[in-house]
PDB file of N, CA and C in Angstrom:
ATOM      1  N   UNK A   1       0.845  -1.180   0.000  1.00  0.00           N
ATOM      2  CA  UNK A   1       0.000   0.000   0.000  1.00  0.00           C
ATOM      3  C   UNK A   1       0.887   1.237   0.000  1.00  0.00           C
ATOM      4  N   UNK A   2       0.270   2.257  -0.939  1.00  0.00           N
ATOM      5  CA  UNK A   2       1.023   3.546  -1.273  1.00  0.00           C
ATOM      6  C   UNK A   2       0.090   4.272  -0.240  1.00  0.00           C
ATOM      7  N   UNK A   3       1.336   5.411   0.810  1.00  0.00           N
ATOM      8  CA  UNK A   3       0.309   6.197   1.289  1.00  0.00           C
ATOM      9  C   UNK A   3       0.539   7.847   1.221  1.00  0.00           C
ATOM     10  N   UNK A   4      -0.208   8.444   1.648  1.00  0.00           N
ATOM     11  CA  UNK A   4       0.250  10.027   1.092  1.00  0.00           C
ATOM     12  C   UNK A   4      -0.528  11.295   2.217  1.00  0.00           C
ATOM     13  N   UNK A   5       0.470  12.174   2.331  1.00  0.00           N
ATOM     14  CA  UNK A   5      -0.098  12.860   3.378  1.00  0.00           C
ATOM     15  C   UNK A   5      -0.238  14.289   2.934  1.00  0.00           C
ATOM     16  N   UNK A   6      -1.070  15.087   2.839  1.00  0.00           N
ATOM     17  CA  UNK A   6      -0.777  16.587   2.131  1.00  0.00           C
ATOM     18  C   UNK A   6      -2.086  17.536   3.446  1.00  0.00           C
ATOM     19  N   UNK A   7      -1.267  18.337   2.927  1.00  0.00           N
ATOM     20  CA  UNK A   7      -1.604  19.721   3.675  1.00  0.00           C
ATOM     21  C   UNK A   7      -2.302  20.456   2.840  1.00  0.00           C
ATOM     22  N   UNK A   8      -3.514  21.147   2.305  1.00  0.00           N
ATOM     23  CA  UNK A   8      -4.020  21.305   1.375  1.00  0.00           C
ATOM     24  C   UNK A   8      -3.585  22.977   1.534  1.00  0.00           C
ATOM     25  N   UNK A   9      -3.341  23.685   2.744  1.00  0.00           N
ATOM     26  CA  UNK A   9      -3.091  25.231   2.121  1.00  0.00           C
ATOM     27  C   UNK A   9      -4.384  25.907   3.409  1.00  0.00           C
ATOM     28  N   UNK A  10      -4.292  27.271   2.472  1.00  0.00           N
ATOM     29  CA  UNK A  10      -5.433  28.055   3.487  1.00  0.00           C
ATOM     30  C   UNK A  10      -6.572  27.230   3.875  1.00  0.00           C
ATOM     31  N   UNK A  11      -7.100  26.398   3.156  1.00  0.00           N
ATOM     32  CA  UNK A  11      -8.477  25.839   3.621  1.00  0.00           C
ATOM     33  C   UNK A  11      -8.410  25.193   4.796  1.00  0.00           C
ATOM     34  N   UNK A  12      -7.203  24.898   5.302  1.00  0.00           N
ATOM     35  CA  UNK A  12      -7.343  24.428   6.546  1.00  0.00           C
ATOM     36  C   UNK A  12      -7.313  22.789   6.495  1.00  0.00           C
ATOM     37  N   UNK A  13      -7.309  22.187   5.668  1.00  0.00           N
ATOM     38  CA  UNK A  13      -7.421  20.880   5.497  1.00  0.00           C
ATOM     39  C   UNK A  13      -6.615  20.344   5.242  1.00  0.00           C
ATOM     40  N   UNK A  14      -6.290  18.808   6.355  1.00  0.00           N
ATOM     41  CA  UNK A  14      -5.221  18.247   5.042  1.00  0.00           C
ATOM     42  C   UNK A  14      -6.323  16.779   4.955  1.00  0.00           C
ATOM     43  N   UNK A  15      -5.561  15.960   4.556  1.00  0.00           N
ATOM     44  CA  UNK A  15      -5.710  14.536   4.077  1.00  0.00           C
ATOM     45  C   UNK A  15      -4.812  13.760   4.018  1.00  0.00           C
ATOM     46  N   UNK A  16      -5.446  12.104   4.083  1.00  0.00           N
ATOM     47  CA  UNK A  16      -4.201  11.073   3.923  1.00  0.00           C
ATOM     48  C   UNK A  16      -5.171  10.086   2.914  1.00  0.00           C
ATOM     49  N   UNK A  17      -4.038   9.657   2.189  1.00  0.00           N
ATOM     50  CA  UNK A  17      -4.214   9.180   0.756  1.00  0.00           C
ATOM     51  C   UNK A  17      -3.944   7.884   0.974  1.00  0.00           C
ATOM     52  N   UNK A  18      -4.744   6.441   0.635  1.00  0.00           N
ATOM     53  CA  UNK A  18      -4.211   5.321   0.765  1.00  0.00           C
ATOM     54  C   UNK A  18      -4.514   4.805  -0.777  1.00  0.00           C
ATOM     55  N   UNK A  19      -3.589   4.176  -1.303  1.00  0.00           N
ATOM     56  CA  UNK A  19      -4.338   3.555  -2.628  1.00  0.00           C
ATOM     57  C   UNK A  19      -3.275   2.031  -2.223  1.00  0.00           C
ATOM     58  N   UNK A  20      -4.182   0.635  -2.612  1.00  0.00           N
ATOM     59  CA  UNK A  20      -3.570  -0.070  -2.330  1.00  0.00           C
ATOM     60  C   UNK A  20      -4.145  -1.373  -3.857  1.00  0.00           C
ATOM     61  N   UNK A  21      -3.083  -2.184  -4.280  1.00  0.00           N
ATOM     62  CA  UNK A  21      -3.058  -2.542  -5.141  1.00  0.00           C
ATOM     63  C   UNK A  21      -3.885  -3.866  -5.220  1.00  0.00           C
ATOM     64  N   UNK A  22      -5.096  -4.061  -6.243  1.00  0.00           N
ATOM     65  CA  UNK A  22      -5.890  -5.472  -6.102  1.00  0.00           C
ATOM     66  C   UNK A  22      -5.595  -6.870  -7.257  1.00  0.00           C
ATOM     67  N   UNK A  23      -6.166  -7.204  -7.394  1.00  0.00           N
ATOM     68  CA  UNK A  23      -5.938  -8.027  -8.215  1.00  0.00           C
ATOM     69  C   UNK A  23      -6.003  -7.295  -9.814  1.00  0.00           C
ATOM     70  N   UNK A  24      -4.893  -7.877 -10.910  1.00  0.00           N
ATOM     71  CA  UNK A  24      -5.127  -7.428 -11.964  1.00  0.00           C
ATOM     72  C   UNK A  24      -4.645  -5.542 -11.722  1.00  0.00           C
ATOM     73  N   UNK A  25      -4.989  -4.984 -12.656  1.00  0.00           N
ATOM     74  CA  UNK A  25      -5.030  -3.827 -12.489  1.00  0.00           C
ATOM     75  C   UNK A  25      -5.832  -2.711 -11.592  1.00  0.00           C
ATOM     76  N   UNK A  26      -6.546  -3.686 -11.012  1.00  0.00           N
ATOM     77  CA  UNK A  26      -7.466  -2.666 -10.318  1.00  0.00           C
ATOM     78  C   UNK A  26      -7.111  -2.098  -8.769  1.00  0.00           C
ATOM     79  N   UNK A  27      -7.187  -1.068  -8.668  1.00  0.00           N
ATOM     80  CA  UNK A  27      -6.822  -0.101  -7.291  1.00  0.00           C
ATOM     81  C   UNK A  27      -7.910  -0.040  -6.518  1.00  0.00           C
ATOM     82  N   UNK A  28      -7.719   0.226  -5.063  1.00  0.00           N
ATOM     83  CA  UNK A  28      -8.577   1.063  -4.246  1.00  0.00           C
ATOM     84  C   UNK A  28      -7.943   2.260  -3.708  1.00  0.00           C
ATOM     85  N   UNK A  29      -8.810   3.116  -3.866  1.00  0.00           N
ATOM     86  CA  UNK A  29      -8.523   4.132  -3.158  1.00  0.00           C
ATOM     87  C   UNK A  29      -8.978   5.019  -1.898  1.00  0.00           C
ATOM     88  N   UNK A  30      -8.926   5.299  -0.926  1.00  0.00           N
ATOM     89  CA  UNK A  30      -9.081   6.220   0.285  1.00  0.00           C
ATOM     90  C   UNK A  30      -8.586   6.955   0.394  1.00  0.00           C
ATOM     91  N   UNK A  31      -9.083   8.192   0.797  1.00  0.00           N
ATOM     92  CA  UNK A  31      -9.296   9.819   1.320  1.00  0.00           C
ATOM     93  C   UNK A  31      -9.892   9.980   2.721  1.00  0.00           C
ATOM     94  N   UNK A  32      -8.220  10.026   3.667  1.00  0.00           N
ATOM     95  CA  UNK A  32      -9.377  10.715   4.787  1.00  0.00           C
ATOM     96  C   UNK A  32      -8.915  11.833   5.133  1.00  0.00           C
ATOM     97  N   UNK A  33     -10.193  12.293   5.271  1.00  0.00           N
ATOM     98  CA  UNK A  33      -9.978  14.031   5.555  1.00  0.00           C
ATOM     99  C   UNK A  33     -11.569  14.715   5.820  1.00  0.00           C
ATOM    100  N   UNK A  34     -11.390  15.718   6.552  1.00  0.00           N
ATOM    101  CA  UNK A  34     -12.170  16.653   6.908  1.00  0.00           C
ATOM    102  C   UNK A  34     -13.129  16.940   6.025  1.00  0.00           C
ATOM    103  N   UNK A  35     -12.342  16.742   4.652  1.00  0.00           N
ATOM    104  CA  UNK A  35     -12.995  18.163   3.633  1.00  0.00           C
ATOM    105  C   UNK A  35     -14.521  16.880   3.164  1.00  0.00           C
ATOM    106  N   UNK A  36     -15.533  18.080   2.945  1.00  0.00           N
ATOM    107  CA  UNK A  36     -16.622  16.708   2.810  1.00  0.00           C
ATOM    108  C   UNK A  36     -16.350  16.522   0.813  1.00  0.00           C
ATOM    109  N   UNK A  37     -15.720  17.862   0.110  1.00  0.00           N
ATOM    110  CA  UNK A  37     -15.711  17.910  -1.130  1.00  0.00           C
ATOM    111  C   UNK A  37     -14.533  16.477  -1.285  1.00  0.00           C
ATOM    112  N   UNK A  38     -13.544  16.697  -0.582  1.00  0.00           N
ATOM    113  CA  UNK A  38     -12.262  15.389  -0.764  1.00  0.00           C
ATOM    114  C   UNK A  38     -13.044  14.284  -0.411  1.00  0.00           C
ATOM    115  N   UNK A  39     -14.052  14.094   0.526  1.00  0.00           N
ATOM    116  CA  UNK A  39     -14.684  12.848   0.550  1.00  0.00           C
ATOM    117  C   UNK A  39     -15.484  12.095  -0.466  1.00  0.00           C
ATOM    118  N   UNK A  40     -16.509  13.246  -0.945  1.00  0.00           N
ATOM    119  CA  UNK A  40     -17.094  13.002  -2.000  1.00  0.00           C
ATOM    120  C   UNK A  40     -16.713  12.336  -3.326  1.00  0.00           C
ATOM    121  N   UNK A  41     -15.175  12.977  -3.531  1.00  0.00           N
ATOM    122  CA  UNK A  41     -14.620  12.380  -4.391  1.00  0.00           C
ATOM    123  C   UNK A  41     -14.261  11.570  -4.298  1.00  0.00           C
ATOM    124  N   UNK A  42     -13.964  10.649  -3.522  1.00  0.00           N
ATOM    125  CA  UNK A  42     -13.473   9.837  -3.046  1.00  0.00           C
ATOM    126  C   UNK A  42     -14.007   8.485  -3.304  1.00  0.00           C
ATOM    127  N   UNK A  43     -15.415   8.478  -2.537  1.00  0.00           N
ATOM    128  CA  UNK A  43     -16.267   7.840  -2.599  1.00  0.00           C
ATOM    129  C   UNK A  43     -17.091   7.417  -4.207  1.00  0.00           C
ATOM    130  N   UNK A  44     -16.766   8.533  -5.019  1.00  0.00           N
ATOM    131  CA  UNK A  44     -16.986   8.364  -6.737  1.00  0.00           C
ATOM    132  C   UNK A  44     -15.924   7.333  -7.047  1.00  0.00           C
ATOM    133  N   UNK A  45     -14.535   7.565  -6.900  1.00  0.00           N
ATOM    134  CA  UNK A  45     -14.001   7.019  -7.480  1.00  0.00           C
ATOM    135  C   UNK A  45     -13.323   5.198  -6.726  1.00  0.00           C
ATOM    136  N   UNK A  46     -13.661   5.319  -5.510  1.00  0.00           N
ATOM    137  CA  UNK A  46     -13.456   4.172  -4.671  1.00  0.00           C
ATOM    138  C   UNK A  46     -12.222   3.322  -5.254  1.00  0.00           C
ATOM    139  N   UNK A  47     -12.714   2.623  -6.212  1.00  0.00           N
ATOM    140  CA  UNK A  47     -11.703   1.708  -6.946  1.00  0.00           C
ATOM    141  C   UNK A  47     -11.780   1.538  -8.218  1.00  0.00           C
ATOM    142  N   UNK A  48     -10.725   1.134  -9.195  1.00  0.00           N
ATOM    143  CA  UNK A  48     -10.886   1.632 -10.045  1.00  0.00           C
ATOM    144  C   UNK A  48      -9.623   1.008 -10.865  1.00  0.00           C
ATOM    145  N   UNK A  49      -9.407   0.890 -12.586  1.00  0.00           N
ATOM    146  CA  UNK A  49      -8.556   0.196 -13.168  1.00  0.00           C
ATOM    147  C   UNK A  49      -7.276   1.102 -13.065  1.00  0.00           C
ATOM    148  N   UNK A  50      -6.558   1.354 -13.007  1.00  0.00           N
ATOM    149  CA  UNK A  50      -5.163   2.352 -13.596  1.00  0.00           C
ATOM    150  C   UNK A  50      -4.680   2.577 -15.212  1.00  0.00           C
ATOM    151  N   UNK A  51      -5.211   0.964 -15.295  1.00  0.00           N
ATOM    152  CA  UNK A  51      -4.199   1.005 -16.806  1.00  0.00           C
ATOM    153  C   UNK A  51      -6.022   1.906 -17.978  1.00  0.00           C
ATOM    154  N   UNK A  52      -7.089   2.094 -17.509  1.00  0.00           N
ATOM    155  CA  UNK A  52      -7.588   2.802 -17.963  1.00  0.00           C
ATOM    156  C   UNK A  52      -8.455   4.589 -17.857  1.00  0.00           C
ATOM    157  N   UNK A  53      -8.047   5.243 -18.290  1.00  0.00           N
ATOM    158  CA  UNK A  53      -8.208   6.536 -17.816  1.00  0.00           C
ATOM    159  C   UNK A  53      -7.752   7.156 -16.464  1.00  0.00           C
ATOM    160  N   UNK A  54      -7.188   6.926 -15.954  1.00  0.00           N
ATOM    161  CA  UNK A  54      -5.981   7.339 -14.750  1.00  0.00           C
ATOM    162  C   UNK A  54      -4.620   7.988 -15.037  1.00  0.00           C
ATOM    163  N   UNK A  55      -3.862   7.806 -15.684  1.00  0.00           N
ATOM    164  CA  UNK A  55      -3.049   8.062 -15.992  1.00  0.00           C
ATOM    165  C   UNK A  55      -2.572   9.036 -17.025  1.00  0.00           C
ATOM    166  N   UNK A  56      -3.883   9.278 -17.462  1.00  0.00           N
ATOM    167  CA  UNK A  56      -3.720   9.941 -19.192  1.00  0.00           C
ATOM    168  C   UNK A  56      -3.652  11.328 -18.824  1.00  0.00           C
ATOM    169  N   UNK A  57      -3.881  12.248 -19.986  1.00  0.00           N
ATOM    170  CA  UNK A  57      -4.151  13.075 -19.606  1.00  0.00           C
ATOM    171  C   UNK A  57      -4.999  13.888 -18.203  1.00  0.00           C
ATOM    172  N   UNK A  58      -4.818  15.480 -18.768  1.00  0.00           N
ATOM    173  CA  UNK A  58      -5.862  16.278 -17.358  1.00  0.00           C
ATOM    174  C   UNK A  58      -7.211  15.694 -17.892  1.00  0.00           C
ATOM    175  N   UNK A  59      -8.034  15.979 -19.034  1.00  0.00           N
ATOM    176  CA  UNK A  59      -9.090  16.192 -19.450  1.00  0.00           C
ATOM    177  C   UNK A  59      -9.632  15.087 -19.065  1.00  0.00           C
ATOM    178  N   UNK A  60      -8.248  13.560 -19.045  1.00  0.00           N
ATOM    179  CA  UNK A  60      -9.491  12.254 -19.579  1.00  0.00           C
ATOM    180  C   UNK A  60      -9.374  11.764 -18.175  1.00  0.00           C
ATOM    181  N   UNK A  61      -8.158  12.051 -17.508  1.00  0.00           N
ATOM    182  CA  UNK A  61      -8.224  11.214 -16.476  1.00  0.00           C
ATOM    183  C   UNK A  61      -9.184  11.370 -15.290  1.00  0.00           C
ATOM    184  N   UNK A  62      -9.799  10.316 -14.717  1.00  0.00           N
ATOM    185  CA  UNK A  62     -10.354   9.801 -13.861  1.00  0.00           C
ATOM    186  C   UNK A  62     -10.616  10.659 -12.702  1.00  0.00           C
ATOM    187  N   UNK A  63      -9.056  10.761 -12.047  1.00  0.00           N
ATOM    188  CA  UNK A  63      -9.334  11.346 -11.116  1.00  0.00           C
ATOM    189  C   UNK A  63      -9.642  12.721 -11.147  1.00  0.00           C
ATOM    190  N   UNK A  64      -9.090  13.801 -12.209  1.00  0.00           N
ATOM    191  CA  UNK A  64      -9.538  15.124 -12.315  1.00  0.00           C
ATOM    192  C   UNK A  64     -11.218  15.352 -12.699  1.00  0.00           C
ATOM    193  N   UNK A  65     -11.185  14.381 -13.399  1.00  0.00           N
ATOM    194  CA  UNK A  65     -12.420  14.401 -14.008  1.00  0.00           C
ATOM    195  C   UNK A  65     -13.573  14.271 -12.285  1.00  0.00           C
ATOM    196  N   UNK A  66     -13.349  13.273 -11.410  1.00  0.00           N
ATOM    197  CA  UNK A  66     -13.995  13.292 -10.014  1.00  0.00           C
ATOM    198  C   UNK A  66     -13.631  14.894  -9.181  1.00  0.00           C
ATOM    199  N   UNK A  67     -12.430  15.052  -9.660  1.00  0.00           N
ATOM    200  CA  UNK A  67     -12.140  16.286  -8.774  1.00  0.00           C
ATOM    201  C   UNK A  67     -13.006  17.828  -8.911  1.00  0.00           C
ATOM    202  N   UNK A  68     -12.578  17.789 -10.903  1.00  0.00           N
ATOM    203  CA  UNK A  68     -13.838  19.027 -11.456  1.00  0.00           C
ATOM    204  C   UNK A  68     -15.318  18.891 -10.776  1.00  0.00           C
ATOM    205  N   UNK A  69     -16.289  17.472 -10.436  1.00  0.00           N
ATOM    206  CA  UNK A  69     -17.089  16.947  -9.893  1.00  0.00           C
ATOM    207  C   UNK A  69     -17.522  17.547  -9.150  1.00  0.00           C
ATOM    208  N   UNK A  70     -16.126  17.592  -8.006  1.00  0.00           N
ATOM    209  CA  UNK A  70     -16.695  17.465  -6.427  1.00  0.00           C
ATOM    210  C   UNK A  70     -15.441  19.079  -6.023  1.00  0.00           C
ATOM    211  N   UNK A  71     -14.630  19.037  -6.181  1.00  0.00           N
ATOM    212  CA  UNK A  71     -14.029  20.147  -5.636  1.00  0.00           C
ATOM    213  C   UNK A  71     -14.469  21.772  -6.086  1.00  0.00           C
ATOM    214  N   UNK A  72     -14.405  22.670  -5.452  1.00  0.00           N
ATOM    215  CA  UNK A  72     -14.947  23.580  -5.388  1.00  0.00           C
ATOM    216  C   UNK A  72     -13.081  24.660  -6.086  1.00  0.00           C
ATOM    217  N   UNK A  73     -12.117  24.388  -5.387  1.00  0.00           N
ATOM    218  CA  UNK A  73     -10.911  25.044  -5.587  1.00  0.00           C
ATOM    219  C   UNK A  73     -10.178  24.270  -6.815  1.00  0.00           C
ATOM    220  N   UNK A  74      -9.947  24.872  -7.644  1.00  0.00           N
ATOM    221  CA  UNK A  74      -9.075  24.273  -8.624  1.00  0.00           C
ATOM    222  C   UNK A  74      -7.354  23.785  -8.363  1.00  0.00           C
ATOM    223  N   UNK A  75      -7.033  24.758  -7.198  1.00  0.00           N
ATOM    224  CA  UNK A  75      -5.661  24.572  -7.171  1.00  0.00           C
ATOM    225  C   UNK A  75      -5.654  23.841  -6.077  1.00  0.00           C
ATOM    226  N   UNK A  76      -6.706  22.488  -5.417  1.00  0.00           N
ATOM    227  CA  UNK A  76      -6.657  21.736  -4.404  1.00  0.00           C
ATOM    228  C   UNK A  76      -5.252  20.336  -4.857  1.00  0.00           C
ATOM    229  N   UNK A  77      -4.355  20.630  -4.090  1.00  0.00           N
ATOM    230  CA  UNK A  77      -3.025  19.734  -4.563  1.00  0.00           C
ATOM    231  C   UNK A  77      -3.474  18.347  -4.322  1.00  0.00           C
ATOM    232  N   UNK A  78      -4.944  17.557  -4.078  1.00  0.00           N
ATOM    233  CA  UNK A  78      -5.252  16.285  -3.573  1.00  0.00           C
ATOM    234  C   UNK A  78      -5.198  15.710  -4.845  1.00  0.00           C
ATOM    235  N   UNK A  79      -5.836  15.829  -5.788  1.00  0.00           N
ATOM    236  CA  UNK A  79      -5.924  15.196  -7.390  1.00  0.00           C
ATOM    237  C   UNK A  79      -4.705  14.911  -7.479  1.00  0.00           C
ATOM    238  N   UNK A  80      -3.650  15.386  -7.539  1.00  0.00           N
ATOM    239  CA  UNK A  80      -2.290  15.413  -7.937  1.00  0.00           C
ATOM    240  C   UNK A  80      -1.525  14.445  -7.318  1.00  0.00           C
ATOM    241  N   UNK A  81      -1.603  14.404  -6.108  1.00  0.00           N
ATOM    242  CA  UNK A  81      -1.190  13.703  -5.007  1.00  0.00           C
ATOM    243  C   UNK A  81      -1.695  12.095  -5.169  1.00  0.00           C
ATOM    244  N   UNK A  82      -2.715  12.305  -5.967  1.00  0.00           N
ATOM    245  CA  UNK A  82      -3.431  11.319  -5.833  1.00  0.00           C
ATOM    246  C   UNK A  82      -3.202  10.152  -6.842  1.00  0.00           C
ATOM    247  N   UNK A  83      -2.864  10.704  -7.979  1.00  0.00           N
ATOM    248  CA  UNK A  83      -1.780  10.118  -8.793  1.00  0.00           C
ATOM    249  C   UNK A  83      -0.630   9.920  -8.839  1.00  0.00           C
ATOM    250  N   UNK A  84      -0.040  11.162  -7.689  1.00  0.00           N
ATOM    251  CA  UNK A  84       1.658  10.379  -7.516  1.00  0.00           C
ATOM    252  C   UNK A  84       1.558   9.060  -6.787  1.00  0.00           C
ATOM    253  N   UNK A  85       0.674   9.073  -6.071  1.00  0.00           N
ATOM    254  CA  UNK A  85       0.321   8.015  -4.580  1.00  0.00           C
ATOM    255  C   UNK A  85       0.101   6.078  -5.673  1.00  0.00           C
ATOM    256  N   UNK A  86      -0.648   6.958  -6.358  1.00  0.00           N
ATOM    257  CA  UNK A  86      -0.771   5.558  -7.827  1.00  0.00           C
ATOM    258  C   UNK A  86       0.357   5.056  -8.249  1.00  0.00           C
ATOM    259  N   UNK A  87       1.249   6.100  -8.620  1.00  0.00           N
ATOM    260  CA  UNK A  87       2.332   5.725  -9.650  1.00  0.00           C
ATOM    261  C   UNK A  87       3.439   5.251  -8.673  1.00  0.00           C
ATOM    262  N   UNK A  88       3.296   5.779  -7.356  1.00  0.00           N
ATOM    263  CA  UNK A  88       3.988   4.415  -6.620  1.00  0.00           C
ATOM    264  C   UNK A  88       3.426   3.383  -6.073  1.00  0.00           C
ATOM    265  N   UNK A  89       2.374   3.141  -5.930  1.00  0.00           N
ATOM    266  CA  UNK A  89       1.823   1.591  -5.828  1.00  0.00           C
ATOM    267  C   UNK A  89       1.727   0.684  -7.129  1.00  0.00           C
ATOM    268  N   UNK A  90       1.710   1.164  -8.139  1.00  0.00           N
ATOM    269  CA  UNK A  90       1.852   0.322  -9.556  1.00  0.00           C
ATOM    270  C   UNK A  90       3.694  -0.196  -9.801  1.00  0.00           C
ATOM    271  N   UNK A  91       3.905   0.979  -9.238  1.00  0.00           N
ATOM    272  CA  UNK A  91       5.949   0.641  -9.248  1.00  0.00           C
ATOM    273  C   UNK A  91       6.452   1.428 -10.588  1.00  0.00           C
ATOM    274  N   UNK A  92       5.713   2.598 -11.007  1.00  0.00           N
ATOM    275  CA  UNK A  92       6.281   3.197 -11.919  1.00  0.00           C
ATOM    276  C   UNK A  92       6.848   4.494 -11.519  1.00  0.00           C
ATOM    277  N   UNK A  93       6.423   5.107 -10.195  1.00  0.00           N
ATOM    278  CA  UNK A  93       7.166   5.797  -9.700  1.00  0.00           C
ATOM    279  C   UNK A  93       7.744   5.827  -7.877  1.00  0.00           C
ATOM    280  N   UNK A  94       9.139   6.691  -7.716  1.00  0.00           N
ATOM    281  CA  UNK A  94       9.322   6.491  -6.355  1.00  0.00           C
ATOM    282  C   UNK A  94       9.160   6.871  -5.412  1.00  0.00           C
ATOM    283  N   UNK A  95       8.898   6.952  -4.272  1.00  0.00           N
ATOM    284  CA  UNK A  95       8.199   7.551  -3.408  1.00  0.00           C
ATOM    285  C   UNK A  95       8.687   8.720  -2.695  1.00  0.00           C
ATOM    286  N   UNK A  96       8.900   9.464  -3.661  1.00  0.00           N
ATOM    287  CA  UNK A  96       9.864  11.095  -3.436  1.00  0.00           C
ATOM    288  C   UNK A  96       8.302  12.056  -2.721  1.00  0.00           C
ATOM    289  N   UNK A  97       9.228  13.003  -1.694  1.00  0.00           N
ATOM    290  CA  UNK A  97       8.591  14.100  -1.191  1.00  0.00           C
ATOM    291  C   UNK A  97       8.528  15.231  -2.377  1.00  0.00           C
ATOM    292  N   UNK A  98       6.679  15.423  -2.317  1.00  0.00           N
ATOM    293  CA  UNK A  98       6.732  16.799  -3.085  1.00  0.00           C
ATOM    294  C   UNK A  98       6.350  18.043  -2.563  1.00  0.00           C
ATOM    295  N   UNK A  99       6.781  19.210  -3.093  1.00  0.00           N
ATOM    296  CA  UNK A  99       6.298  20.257  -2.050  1.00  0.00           C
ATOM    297  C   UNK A  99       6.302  21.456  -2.853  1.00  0.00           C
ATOM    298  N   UNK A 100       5.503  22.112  -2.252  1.00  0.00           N
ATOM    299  CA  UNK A 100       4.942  23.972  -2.860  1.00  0.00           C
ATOM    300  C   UNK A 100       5.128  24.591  -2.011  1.00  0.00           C
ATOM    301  N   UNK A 101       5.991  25.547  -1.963  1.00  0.00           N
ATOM    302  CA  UNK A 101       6.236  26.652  -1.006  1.00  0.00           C
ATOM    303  C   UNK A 101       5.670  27.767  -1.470  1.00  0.00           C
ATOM    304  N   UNK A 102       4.951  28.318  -0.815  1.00  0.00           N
ATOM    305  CA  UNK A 102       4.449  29.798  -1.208  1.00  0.00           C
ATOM    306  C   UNK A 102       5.124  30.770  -0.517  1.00  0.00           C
ATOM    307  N   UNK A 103       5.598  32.328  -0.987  1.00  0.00           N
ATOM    308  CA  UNK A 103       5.974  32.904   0.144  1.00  0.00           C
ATOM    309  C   UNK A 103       5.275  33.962   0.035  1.00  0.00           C
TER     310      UNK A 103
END
């Protein structure tokens, strides 16, 4: 299991990201957090293939596509996160710290 922890910013929220790998290609995913919009999405996308519409593009993929859905802020860093959190439970990517500093 890939897990992921983010701080979302002014809103006050963070979240923890679990996506853990099933049989075949298919994922589950969990969101826990405060935010009821991060839940919502969450709960759309539950589980789900990788090797189809996940990975692709902004427009096609999966998870933005749940995020446009349910999130209210465009620049919410959870979508994002949410695919790095993938691409290391599939083993295509490594489990590097990412970060946005604002000043």
């Amino acid at each position: 299991m890939a897990k992921a922890r983010v701080s979302a910013g002014a809103c006050g929220y963070s979240a923890v990201i679990k996506v853990k790998k099933r049989e075949g290609r298919r994922l589950s995913l969990e969101i826990s957090s405060d935010c009821v919009m991060l839940k919502a999405m969450a709960e759309e996308i539950g589980e789900l293939d990788w090797g189809k519409g996940v990975l692709e593009s902004f427009a096609t993929s999966k998870i933005y596509k749940a995020a446009e859905k349910h999130l209210k802020h465009a620049s919410c860093p959870v979508p994002s996160a949410v695919l790095k959190t993938i691409e290391v439970e599939i083993g295509i990517a490594l489990p590097n710290e990412v970060k946005i500093e604002i000043e």
